[in-house]
Protein backbone atom coordinates (compact mmCIF):
# COMPACT_ATOMS: atom_id res chain seq x y z
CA UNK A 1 100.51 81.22 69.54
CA UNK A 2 103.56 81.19 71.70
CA UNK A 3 106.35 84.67 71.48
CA UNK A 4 109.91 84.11 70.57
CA UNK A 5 110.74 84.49 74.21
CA UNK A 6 108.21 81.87 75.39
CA UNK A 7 109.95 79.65 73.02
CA UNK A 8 112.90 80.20 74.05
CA UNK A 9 112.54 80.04 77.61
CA UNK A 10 110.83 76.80 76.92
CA UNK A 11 113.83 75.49 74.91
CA UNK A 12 116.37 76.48 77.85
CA UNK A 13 114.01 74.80 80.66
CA UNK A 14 113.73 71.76 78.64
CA UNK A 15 117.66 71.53 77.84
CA UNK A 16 117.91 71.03 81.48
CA UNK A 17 115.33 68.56 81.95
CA UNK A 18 116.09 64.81 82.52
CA UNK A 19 114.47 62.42 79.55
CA UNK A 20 112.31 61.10 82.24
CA UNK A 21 111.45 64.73 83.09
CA UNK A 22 110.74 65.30 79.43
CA UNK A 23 108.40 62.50 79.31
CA UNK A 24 106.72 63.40 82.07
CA UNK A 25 106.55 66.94 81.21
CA UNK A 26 105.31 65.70 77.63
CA UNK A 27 102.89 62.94 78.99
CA UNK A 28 101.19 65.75 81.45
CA UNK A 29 100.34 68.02 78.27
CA UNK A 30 99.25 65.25 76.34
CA UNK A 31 96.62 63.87 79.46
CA UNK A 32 95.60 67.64 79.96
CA UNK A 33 95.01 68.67 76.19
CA UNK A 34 92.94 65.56 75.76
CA UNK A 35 91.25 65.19 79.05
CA UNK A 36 87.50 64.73 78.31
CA UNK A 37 88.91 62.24 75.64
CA UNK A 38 89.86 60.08 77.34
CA UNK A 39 87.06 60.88 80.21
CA UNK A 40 84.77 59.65 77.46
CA UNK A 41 86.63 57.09 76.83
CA UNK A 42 86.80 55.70 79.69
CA UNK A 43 82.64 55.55 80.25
């Protein structure tokens, strides 16, 4: 579980971020969290 300040620091980073920065940002967390998903997918 992520601390207040984690959070926050998050929230300021991402405030600054582009959209297409977001989605990448987004897109890279998605692909990493569900890596050998999609690895077994892809057999």
């Amino acid at each position: 579980m992520e601390h207040k300040d984690d959070r926050a620091q998050w929230e300021a980073v991402f405030r600054n971020m582009t959209d297409d920065e977001k989605i990448d940002f987004v897109a890279a967390r998605i692909l990493e969290r569900f890596k050998p998903a999609f690895l077994e997918l892809a057999k």
